[in-house]
PDB file of N, CA and C in Angstrom:
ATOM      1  N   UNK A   1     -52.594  99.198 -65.007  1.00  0.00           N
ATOM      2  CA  UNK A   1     -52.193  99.472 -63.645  1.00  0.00           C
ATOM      3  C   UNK A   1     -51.341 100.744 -63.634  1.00  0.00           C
ATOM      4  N   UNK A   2     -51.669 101.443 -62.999  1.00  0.00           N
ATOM      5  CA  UNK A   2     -51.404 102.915 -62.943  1.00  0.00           C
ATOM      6  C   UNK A   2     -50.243 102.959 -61.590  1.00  0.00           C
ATOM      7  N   UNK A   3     -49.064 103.604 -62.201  1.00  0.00           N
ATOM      8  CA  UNK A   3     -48.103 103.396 -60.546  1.00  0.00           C
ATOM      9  C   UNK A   3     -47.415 104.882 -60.609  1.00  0.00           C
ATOM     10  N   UNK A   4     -47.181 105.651 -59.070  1.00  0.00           N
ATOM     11  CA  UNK A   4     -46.514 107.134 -58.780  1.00  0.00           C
ATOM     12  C   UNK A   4     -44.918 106.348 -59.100  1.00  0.00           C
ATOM     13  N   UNK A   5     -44.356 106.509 -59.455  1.00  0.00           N
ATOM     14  CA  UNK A   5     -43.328 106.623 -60.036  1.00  0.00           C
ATOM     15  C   UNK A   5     -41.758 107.429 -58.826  1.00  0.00           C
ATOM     16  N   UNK A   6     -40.758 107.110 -58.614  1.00  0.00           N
ATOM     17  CA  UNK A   6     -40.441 108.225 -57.657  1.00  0.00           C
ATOM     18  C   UNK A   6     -39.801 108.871 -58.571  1.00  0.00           C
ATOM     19  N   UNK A   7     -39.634 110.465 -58.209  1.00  0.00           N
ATOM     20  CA  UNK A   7     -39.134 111.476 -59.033  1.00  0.00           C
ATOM     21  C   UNK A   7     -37.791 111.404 -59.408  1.00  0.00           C
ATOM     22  N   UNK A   8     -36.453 110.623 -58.846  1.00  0.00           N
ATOM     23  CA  UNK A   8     -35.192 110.208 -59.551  1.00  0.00           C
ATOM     24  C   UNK A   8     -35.366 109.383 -60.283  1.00  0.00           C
ATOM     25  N   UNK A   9     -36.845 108.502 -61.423  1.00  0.00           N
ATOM     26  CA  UNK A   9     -36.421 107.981 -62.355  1.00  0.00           C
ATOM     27  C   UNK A   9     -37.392 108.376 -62.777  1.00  0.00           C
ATOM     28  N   UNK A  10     -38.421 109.015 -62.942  1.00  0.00           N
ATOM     29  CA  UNK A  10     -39.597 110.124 -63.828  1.00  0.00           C
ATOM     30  C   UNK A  10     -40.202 111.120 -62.944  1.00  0.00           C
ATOM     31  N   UNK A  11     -39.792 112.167 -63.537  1.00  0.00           N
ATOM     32  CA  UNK A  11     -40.247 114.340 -63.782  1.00  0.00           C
ATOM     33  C   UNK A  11     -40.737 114.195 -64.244  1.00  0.00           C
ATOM     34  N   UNK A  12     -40.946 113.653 -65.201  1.00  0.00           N
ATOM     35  CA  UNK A  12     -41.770 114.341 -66.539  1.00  0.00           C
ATOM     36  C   UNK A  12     -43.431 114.381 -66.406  1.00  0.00           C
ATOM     37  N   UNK A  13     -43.921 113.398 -65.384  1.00  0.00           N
ATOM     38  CA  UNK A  13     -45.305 113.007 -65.231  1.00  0.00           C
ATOM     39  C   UNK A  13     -45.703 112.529 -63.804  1.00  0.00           C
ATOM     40  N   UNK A  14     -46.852 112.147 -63.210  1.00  0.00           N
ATOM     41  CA  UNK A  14     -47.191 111.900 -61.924  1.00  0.00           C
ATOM     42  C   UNK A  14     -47.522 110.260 -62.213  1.00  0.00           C
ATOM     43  N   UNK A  15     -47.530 110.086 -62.789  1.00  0.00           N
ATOM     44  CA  UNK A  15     -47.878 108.118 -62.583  1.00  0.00           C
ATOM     45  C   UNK A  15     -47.744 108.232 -64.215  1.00  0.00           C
ATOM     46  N   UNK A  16     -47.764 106.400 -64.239  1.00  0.00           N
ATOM     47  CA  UNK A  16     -47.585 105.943 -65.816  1.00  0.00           C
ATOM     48  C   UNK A  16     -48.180 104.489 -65.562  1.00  0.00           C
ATOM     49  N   UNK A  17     -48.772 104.199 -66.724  1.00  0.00           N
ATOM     50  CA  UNK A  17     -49.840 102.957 -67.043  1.00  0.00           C
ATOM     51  C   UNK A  17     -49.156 102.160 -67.127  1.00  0.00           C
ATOM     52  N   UNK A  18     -48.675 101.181 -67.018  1.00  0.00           N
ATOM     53  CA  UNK A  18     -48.015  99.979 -66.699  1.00  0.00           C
ATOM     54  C   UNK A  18     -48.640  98.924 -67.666  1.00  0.00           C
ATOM     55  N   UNK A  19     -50.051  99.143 -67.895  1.00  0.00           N
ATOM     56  CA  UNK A  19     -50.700  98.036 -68.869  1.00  0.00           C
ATOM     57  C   UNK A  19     -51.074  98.553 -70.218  1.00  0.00           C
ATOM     58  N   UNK A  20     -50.349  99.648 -70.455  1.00  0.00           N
ATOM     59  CA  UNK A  20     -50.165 100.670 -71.836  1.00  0.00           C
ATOM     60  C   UNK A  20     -48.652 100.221 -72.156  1.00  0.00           C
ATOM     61  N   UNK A  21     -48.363  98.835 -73.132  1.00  0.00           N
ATOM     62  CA  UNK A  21     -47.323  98.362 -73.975  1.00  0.00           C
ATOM     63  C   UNK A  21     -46.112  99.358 -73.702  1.00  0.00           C
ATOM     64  N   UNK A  22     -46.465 100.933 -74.319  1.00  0.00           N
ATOM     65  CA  UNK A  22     -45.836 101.797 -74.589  1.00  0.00           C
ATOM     66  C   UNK A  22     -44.866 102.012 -73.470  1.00  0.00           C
ATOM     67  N   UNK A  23     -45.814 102.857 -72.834  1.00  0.00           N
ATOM     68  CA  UNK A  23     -45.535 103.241 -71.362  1.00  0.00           C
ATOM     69  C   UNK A  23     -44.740 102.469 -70.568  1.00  0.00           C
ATOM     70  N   UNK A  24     -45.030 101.284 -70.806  1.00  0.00           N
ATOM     71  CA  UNK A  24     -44.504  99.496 -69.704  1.00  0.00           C
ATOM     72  C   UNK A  24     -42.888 100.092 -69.978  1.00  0.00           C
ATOM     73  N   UNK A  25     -42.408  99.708 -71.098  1.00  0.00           N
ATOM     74  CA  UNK A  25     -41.181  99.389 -72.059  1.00  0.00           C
ATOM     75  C   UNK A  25     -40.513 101.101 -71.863  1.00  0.00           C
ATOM     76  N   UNK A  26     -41.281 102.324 -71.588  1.00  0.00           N
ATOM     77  CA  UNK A  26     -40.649 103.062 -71.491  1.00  0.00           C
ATOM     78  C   UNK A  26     -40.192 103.355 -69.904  1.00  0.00           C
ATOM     79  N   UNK A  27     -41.242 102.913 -68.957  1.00  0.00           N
ATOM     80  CA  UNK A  27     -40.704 103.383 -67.466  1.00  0.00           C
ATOM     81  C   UNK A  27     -39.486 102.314 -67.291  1.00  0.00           C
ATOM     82  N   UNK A  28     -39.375 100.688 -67.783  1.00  0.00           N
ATOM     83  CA  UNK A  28     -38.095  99.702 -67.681  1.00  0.00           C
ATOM     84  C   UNK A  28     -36.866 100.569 -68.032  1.00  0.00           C
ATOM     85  N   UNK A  29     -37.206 101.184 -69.552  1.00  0.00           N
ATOM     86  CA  UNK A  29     -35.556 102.123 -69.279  1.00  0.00           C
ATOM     87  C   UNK A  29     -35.381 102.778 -68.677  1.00  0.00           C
ATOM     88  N   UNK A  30     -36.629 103.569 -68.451  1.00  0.00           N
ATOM     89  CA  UNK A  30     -36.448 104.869 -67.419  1.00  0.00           C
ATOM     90  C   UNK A  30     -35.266 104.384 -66.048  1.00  0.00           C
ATOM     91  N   UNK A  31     -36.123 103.109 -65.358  1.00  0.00           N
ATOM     92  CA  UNK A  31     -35.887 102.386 -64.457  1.00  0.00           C
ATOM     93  C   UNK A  31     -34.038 101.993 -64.912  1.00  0.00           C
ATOM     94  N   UNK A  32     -33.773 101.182 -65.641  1.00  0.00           N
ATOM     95  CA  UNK A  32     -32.693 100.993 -65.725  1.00  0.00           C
ATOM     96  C   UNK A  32     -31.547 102.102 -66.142  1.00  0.00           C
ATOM     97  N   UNK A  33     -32.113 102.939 -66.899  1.00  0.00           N
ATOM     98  CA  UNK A  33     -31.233 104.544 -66.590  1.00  0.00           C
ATOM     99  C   UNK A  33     -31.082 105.187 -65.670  1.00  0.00           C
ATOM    100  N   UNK A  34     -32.065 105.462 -64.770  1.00  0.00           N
ATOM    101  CA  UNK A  34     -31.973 106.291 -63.323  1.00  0.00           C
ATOM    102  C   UNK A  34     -32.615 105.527 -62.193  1.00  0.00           C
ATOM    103  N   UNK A  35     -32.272 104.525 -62.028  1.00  0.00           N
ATOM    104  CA  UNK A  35     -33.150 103.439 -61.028  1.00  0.00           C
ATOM    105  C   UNK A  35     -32.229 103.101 -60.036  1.00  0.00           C
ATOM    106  N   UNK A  36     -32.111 103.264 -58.655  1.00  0.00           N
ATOM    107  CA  UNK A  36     -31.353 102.574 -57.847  1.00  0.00           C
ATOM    108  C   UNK A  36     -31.724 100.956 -57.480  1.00  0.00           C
ATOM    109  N   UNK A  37     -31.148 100.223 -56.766  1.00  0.00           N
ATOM    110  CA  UNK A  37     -31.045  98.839 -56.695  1.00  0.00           C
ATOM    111  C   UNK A  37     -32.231  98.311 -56.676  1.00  0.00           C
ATOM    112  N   UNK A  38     -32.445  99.446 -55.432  1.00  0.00           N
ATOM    113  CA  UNK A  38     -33.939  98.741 -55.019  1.00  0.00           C
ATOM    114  C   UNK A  38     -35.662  98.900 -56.363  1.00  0.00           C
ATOM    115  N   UNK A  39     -34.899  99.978 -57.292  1.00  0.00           N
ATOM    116  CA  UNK A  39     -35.943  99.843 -58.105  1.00  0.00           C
ATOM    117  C   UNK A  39     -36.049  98.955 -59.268  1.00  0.00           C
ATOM    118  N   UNK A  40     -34.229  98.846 -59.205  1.00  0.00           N
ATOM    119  CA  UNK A  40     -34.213  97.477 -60.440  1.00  0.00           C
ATOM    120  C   UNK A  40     -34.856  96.355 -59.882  1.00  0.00           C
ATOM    121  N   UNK A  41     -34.855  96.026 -58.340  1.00  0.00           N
ATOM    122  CA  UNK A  41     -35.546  94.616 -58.266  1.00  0.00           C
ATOM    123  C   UNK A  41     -36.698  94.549 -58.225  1.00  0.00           C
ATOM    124  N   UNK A  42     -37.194  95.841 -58.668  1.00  0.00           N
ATOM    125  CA  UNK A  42     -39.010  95.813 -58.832  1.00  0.00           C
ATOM    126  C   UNK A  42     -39.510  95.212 -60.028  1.00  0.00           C
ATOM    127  N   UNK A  43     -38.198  94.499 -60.844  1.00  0.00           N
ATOM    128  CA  UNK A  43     -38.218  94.599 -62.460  1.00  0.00           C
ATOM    129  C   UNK A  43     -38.491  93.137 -62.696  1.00  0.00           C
ATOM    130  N   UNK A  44     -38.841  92.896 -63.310  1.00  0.00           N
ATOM    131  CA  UNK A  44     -39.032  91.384 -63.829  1.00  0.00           C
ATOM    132  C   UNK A  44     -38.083  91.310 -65.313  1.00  0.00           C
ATOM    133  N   UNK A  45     -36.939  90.894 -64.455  1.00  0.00           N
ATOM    134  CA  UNK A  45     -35.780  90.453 -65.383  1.00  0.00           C
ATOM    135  C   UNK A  45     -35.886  89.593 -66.921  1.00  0.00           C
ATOM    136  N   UNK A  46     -37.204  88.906 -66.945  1.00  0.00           N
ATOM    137  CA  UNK A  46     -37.766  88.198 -68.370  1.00  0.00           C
ATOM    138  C   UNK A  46     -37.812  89.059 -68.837  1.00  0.00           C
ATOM    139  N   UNK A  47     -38.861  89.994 -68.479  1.00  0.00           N
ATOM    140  CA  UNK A  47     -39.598  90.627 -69.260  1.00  0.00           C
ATOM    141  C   UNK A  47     -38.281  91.820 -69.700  1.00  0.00           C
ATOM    142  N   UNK A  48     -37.191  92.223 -68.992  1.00  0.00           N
ATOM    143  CA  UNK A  48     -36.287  93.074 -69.266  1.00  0.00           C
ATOM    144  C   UNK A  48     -35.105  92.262 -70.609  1.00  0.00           C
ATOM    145  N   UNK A  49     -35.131  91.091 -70.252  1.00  0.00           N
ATOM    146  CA  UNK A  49     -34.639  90.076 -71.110  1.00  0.00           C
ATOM    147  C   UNK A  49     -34.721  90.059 -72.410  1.00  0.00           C
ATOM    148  N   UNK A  50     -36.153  90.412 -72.705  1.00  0.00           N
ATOM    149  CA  UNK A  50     -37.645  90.495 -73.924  1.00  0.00           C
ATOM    150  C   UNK A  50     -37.140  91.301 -74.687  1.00  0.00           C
ATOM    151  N   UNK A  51     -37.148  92.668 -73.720  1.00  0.00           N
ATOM    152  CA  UNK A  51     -37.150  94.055 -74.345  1.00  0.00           C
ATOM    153  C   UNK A  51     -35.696  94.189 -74.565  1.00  0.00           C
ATOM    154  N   UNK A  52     -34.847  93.857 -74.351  1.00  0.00           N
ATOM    155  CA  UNK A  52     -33.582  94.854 -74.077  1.00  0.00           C
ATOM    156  C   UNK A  52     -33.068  94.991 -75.702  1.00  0.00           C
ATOM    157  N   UNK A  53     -33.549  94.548 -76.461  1.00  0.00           N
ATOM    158  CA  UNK A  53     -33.137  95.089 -77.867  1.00  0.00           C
ATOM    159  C   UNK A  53     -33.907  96.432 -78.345  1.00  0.00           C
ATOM    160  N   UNK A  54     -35.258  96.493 -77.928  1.00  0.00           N
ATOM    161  CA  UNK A  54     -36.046  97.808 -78.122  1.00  0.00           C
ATOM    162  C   UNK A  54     -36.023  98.856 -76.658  1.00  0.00           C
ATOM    163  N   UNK A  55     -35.058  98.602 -75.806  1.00  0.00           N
ATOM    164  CA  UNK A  55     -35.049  99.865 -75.342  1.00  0.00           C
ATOM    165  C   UNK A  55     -33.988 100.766 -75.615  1.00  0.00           C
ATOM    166  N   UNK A  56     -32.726 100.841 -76.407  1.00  0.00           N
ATOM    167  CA  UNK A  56     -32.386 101.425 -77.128  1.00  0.00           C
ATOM    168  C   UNK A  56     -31.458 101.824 -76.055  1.00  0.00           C
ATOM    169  N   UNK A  57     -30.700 101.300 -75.084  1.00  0.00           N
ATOM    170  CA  UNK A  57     -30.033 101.849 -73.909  1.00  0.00           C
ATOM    171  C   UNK A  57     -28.754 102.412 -74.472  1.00  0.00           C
ATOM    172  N   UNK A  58     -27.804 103.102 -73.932  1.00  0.00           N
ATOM    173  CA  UNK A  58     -26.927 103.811 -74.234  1.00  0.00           C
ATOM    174  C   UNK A  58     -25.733 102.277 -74.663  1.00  0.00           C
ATOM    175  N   UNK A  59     -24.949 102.464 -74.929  1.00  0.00           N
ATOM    176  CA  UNK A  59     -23.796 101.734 -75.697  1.00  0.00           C
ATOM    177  C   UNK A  59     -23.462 100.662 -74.340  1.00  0.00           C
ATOM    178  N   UNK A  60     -22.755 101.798 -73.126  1.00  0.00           N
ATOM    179  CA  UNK A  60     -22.346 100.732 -71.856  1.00  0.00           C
ATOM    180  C   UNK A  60     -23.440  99.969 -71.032  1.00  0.00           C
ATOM    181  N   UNK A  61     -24.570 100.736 -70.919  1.00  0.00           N
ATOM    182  CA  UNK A  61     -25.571 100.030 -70.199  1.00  0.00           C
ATOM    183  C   UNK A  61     -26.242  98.941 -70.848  1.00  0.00           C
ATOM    184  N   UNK A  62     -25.951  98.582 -72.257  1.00  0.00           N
ATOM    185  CA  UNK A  62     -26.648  97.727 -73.205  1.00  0.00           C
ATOM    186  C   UNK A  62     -25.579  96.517 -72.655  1.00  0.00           C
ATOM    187  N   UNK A  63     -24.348  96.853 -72.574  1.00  0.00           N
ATOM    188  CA  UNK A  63     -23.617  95.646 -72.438  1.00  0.00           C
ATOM    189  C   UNK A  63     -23.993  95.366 -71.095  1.00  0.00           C
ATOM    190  N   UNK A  64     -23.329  95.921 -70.522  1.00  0.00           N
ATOM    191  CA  UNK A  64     -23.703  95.527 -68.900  1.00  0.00           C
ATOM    192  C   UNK A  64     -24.940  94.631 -68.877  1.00  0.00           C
ATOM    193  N   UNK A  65     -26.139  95.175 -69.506  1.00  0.00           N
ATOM    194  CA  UNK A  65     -27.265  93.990 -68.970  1.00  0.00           C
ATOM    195  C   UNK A  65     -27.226  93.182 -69.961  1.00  0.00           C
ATOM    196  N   UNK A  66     -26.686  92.843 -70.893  1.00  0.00           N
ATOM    197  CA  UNK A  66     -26.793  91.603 -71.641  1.00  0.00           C
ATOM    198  C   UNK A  66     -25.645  90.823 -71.107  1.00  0.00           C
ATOM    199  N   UNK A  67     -24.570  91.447 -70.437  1.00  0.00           N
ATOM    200  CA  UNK A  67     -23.464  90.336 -69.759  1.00  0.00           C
ATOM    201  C   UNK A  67     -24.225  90.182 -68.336  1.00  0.00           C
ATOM    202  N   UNK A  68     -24.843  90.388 -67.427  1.00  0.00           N
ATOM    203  CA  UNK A  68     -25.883  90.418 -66.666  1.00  0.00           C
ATOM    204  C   UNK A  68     -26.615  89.077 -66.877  1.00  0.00           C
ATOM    205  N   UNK A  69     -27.589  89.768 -67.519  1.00  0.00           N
ATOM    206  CA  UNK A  69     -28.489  88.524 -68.335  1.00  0.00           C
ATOM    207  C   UNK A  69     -28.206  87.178 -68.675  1.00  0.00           C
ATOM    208  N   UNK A  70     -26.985  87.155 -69.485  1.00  0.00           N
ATOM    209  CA  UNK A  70     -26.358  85.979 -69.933  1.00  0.00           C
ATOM    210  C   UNK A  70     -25.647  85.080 -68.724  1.00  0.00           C
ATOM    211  N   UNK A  71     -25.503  85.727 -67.340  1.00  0.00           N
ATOM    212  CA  UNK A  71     -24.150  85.163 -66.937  1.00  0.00           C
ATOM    213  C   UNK A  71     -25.286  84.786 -65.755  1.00  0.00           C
ATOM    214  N   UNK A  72     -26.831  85.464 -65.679  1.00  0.00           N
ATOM    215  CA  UNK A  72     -27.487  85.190 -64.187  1.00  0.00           C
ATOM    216  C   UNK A  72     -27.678  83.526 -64.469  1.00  0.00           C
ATOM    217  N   UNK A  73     -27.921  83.022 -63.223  1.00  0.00           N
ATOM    218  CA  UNK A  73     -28.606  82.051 -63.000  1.00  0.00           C
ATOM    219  C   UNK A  73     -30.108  81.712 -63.791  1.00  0.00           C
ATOM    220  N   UNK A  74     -30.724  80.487 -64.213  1.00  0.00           N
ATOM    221  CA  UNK A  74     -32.104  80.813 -64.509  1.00  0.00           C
ATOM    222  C   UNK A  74     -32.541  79.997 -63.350  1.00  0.00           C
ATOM    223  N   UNK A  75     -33.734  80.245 -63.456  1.00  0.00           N
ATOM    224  CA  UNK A  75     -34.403  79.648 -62.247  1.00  0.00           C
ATOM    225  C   UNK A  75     -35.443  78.294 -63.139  1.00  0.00           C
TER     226      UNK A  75
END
């Protein structure tokens, strides 16, 4: 699944494959590095859950979503 992307969280390209592993795991950081609210809730928090050891986020944003994570509600 191929998605336009808005330009405050990817320049670099005009859309990105969503069902390319790679790509998936790289637009989530993208998203959680330069993503406003409304693009974090485009996110499927499991699947951010999954990854958050391989996206390699900066030192404060790593904590933040693992105290996040840990403290949400599950459903």
């Amino acid at each position: 699944m191929r998605v336009v992307p808005p330009r405050h969280i990817v320049w670099s390209t005009d859309s990105v494959d969503l069902s390319d592993p790679f790509q998936r795991k790289w637009y989530i950081r993208q998203v959680l590095l330069h993503g406003c609210a409304e693009d974090i809730r485009s996110l499927d928090l499991e699947e951010v859950a999954r990854l958050l050891d391989e996206l390699k986020l900066p030192p404060h944003l790593d904590r933040l979503w693992r105290d996040f994570l840990r403290e949400r509600p599950h459903a």
